[in-house]
PDB file of N, CA and C in Angstrom:
ATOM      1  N   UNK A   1      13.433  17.403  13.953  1.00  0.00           N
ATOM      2  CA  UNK A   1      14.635  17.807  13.266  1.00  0.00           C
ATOM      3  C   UNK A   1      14.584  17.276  11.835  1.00  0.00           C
ATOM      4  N   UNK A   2      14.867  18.461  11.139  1.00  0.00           N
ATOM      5  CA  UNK A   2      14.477  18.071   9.268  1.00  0.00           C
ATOM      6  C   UNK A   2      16.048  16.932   8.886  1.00  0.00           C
ATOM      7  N   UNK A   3      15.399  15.830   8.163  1.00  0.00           N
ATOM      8  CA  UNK A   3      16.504  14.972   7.716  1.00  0.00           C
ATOM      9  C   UNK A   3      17.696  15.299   6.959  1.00  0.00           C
ATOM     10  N   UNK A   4      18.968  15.445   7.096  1.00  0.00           N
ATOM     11  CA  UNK A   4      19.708  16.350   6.334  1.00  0.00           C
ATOM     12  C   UNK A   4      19.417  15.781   4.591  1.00  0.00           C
ATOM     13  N   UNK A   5      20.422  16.324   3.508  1.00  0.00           N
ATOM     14  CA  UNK A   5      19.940  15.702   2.187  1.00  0.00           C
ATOM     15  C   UNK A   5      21.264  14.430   1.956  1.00  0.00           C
ATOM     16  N   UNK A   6      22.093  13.831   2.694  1.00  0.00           N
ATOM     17  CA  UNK A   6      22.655  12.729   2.330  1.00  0.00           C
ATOM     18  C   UNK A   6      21.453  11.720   3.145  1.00  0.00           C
ATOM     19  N   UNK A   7      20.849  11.972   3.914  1.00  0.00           N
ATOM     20  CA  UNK A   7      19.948  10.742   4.587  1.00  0.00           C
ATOM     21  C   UNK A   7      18.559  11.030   3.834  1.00  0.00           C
ATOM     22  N   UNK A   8      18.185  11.863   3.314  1.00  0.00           N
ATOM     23  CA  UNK A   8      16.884  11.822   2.079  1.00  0.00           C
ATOM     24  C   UNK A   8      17.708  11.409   0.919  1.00  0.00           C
ATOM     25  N   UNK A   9      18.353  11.297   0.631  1.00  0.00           N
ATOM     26  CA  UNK A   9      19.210  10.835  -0.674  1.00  0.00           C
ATOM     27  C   UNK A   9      19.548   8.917  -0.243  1.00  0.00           C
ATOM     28  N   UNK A  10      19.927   8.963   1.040  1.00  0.00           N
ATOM     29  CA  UNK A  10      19.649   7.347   1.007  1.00  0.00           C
ATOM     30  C   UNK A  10      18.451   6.761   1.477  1.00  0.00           C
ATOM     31  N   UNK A  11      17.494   7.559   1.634  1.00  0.00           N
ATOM     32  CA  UNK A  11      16.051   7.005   2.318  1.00  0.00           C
ATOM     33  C   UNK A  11      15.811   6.611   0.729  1.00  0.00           C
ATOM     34  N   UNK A  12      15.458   7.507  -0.544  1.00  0.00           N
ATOM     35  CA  UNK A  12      15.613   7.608  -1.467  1.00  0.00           C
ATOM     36  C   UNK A  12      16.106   6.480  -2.104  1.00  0.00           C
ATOM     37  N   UNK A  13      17.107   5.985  -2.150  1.00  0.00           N
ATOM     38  CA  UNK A  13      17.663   5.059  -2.679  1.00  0.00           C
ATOM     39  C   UNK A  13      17.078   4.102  -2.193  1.00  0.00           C
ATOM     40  N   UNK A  14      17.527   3.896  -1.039  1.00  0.00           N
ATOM     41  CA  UNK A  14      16.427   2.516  -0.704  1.00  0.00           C
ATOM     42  C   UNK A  14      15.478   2.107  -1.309  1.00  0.00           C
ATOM     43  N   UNK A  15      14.741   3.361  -1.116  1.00  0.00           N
ATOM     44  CA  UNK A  15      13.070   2.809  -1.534  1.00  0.00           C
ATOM     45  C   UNK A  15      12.802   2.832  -2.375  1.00  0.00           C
ATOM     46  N   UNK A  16      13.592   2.769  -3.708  1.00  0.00           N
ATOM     47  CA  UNK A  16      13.916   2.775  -5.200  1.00  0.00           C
ATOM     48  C   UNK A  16      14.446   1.293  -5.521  1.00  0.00           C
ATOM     49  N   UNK A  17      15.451   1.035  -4.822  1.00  0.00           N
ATOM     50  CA  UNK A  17      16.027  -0.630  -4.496  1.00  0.00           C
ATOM     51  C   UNK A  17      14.875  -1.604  -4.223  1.00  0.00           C
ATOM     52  N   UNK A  18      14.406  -1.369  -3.427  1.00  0.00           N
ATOM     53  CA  UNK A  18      13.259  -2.514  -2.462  1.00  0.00           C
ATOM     54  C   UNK A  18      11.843  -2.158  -2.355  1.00  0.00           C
ATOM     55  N   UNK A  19      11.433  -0.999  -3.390  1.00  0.00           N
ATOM     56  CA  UNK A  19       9.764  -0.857  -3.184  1.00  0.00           C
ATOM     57  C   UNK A  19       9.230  -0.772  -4.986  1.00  0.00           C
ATOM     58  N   UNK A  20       8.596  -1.057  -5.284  1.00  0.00           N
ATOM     59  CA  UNK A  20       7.883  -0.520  -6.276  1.00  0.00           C
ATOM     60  C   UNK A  20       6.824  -0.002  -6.543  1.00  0.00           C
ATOM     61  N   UNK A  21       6.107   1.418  -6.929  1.00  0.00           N
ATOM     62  CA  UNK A  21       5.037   2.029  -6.398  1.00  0.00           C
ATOM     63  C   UNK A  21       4.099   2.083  -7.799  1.00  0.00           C
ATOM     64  N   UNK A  22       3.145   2.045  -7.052  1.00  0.00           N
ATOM     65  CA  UNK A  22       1.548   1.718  -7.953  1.00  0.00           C
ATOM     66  C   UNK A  22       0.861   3.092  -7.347  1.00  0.00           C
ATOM     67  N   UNK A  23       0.098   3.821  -8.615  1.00  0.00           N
ATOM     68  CA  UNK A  23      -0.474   4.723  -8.225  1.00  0.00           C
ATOM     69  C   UNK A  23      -1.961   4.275  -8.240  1.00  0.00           C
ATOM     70  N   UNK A  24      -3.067   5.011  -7.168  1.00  0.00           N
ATOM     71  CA  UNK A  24      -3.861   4.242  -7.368  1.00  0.00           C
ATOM     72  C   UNK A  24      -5.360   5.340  -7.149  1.00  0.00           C
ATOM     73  N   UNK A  25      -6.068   5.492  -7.895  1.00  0.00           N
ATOM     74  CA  UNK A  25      -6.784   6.832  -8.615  1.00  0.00           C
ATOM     75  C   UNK A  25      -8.149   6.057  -7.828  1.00  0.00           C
ATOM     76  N   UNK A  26      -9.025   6.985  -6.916  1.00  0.00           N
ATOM     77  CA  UNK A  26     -10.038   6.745  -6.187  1.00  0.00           C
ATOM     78  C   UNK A  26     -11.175   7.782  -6.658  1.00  0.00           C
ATOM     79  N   UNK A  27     -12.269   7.723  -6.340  1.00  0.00           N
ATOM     80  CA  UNK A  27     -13.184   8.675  -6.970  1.00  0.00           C
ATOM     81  C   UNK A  27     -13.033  10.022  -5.505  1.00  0.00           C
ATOM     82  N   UNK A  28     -13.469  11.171  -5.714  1.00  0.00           N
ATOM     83  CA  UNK A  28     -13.073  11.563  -4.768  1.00  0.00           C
ATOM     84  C   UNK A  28     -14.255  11.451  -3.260  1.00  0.00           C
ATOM     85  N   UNK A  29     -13.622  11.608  -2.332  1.00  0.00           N
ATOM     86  CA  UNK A  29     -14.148  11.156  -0.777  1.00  0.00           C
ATOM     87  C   UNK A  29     -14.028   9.822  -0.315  1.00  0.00           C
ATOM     88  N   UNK A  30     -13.396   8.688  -1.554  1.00  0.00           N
ATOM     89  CA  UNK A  30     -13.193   7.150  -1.560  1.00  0.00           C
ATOM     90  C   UNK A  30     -11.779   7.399  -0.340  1.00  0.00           C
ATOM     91  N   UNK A  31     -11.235   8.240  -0.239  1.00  0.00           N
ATOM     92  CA  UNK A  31      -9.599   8.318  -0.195  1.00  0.00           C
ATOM     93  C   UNK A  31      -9.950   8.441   1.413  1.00  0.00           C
ATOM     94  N   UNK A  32     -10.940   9.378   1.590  1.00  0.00           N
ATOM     95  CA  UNK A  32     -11.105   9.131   3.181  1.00  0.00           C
ATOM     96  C   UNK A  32     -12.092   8.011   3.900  1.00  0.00           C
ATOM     97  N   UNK A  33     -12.632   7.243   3.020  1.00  0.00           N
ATOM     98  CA  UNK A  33     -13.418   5.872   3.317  1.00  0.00           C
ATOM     99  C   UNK A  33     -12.117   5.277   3.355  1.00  0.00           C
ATOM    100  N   UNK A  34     -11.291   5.508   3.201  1.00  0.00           N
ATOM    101  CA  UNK A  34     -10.173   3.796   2.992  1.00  0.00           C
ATOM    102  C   UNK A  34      -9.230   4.467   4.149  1.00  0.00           C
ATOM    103  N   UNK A  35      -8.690   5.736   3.980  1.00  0.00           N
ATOM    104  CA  UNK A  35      -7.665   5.894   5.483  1.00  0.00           C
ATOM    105  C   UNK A  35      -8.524   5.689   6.706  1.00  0.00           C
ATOM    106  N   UNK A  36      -9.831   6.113   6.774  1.00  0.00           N
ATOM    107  CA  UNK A  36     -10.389   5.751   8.064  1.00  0.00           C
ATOM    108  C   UNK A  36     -10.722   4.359   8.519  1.00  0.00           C
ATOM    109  N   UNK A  37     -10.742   3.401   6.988  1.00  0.00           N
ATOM    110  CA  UNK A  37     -11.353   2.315   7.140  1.00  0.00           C
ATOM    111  C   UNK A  37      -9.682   1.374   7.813  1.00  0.00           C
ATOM    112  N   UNK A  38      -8.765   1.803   7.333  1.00  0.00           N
ATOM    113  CA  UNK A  38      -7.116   1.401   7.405  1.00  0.00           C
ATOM    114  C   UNK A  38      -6.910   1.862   9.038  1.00  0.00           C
ATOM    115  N   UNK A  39      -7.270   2.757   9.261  1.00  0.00           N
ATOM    116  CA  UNK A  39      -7.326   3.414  10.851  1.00  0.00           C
ATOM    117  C   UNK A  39      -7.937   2.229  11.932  1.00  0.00           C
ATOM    118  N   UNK A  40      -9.247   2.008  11.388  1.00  0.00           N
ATOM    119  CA  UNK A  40     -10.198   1.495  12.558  1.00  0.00           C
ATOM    120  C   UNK A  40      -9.455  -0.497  12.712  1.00  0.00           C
ATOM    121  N   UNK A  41      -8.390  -0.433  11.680  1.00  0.00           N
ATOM    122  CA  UNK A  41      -7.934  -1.707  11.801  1.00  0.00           C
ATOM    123  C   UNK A  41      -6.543  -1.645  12.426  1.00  0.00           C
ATOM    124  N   UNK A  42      -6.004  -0.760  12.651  1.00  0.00           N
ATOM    125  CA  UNK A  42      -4.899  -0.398  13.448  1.00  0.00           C
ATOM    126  C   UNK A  42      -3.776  -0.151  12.101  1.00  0.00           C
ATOM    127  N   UNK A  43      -4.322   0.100  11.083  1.00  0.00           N
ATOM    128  CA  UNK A  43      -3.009  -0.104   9.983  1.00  0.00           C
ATOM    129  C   UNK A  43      -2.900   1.389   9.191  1.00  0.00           C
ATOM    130  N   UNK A  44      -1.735   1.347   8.324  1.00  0.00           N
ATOM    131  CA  UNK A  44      -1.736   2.721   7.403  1.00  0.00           C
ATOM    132  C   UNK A  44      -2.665   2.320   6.600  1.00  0.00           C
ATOM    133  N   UNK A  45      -2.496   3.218   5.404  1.00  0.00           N
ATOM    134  CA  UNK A  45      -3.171   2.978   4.529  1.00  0.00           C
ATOM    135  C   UNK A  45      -2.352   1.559   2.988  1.00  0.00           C
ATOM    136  N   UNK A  46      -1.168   1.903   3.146  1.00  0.00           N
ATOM    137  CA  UNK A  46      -0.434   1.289   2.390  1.00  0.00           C
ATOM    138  C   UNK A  46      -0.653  -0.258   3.173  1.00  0.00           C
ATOM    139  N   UNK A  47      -0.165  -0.692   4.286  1.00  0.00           N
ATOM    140  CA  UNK A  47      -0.689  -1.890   4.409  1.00  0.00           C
ATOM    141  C   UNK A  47      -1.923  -2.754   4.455  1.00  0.00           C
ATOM    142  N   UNK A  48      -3.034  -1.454   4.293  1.00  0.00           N
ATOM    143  CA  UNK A  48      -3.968  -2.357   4.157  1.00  0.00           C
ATOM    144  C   UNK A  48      -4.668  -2.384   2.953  1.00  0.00           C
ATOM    145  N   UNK A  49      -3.999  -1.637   2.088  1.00  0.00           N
ATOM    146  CA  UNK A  49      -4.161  -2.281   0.414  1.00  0.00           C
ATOM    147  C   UNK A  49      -3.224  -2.951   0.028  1.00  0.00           C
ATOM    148  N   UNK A  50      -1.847  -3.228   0.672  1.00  0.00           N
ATOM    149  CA  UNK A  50      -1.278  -4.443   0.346  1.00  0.00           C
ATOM    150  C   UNK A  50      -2.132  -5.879   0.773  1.00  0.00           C
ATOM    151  N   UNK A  51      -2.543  -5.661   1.807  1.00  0.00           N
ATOM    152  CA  UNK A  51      -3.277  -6.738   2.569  1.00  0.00           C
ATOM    153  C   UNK A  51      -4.590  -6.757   2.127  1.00  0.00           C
ATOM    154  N   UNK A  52      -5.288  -6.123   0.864  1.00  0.00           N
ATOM    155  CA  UNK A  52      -6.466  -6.335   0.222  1.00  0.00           C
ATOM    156  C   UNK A  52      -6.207  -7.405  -1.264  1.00  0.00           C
ATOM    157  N   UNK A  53      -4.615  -6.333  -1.926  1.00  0.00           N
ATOM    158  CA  UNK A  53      -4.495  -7.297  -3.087  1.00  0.00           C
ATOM    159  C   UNK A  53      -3.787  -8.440  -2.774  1.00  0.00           C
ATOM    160  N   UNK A  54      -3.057  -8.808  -1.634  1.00  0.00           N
ATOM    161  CA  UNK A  54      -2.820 -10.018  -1.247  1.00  0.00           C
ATOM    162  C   UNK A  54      -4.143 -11.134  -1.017  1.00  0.00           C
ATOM    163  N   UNK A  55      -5.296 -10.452  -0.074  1.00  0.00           N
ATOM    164  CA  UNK A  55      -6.689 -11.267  -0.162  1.00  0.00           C
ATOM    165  C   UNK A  55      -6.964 -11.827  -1.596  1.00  0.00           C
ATOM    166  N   UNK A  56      -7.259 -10.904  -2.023  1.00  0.00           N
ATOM    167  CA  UNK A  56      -8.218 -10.845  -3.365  1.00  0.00           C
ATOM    168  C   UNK A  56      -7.535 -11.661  -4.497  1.00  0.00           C
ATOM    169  N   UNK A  57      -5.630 -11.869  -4.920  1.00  0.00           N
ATOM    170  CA  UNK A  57      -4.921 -12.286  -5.266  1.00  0.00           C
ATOM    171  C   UNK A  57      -4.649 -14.132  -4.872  1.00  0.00           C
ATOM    172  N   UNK A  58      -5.134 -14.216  -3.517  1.00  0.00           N
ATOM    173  CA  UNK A  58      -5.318 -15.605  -3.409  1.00  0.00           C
ATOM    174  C   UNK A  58      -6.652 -16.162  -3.613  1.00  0.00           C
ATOM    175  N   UNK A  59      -7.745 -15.397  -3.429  1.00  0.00           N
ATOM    176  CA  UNK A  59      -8.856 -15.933  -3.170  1.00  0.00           C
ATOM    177  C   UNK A  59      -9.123 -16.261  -4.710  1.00  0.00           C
ATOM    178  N   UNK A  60      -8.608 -15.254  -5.889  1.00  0.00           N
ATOM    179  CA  UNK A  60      -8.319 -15.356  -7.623  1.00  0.00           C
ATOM    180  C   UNK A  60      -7.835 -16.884  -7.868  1.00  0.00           C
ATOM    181  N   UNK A  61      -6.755 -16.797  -6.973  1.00  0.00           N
ATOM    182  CA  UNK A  61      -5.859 -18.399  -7.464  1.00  0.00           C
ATOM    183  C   UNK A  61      -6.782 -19.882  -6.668  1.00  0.00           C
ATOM    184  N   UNK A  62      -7.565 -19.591  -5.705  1.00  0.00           N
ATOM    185  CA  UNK A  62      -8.217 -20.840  -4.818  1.00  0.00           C
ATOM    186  C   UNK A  62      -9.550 -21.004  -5.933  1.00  0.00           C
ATOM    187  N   UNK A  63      -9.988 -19.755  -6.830  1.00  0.00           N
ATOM    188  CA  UNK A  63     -11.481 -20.121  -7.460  1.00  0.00           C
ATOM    189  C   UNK A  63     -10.878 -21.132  -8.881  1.00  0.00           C
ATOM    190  N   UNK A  64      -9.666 -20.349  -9.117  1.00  0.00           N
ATOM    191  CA  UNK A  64      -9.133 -20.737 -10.634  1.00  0.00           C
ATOM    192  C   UNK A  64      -8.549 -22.242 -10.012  1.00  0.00           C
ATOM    193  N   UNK A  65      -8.195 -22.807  -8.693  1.00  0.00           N
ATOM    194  CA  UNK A  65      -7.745 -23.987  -8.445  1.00  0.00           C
ATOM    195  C   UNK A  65      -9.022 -24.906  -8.647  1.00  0.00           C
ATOM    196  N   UNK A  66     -10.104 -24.380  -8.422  1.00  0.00           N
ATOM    197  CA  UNK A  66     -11.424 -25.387  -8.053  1.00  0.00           C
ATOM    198  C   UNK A  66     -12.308 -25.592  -9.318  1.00  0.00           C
ATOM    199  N   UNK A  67     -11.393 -24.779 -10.561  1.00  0.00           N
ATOM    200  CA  UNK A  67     -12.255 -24.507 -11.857  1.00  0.00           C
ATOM    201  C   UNK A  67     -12.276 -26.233 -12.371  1.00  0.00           C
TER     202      UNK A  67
END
Protein backbone atom coordinates (compact mmCIF):
# COMPACT_ATOMS: atom_id res chain seq x y z
CA UNK A 1 0.00 0.00 0.00
CA UNK A 2 1.55 3.39 -1.48
CA UNK A 3 2.33 5.86 1.58
CA UNK A 4 -0.25 8.58 1.46
CA UNK A 5 1.57 12.33 0.89
CA UNK A 6 1.10 13.67 4.66
CA UNK A 7 3.29 10.46 5.77
CA UNK A 8 5.98 11.08 2.73
CA UNK A 9 5.87 14.66 3.80
CA UNK A 10 6.76 13.56 7.43
CA UNK A 11 9.10 10.67 6.48
CA UNK A 12 10.60 13.72 4.65
CA UNK A 13 10.93 15.89 7.36
CA UNK A 14 12.44 13.67 9.53
CA UNK A 15 15.10 12.72 7.52
CA UNK A 16 15.94 16.33 6.84
CA UNK A 17 15.93 16.90 10.87
CA UNK A 18 18.20 13.85 11.80
CA UNK A 19 20.19 12.68 8.61
CA UNK A 20 22.63 14.43 6.56
CA UNK A 21 23.42 13.03 3.09
CA UNK A 22 26.79 12.68 1.31
CA UNK A 23 26.78 11.79 -2.21
CA UNK A 24 29.22 9.40 -3.08
CA UNK A 25 30.49 8.94 -6.95
CA UNK A 26 32.00 5.23 -7.63
CA UNK A 27 33.61 4.28 -10.91
CA UNK A 28 31.10 2.30 -12.64
CA UNK A 29 30.54 -1.68 -11.60
CA UNK A 30 32.30 -0.36 -8.03
CA UNK A 31 28.46 0.17 -6.98
CA UNK A 32 27.80 -3.54 -7.34
CA UNK A 33 31.23 -4.66 -5.61
CA UNK A 34 30.06 -2.70 -2.49
CA UNK A 35 26.08 -3.71 -2.38
CA UNK A 36 27.17 -7.29 -2.73
CA UNK A 37 30.10 -6.82 -0.55
CA UNK A 38 27.34 -4.93 2.22
CA UNK A 39 25.05 -8.11 1.45
CA UNK A 40 27.54 -10.93 2.27
CA UNK A 41 27.89 -9.02 5.76
CA UNK A 42 24.27 -9.01 6.52
CA UNK A 43 24.08 -5.08 6.10
CA UNK A 44 22.63 -2.33 3.54
CA UNK A 45 24.69 -0.55 1.82
CA UNK A 46 24.41 2.73 3.85
CA UNK A 47 25.52 0.98 7.00
CA UNK A 48 28.31 -0.40 5.84
CA UNK A 49 29.89 2.76 4.58
CA UNK A 50 28.94 4.33 7.68
CA UNK A 51 30.79 1.51 9.36
CA UNK A 52 33.87 1.96 6.89
CA UNK A 53 34.23 5.85 7.60
CA UNK A 54 33.72 5.19 11.20
CA UNK A 55 36.85 2.39 10.82
CA UNK A 56 39.02 4.41 8.82
CA UNK A 57 38.10 7.74 10.96
CA UNK A 58 39.45 6.07 14.12
CA UNK A 59 42.16 4.13 12.87
CA UNK A 60 43.21 8.25 11.31
CA UNK A 61 42.96 9.45 15.03
CA UNK A 62 44.99 6.09 16.80
CA UNK A 63 48.07 6.75 13.93
CA UNK A 64 47.91 10.69 14.57
CA UNK A 65 47.77 9.60 18.58
CA UNK A 66 51.10 7.51 18.21
CA UNK A 67 52.75 10.37 15.96
Amino acid sequence: MPASKAQQKAVTKYMQKNYDQIQVRTPKGKKEQVQAHAESKGESVNAFINRAIDHEMDRDTQEGEES
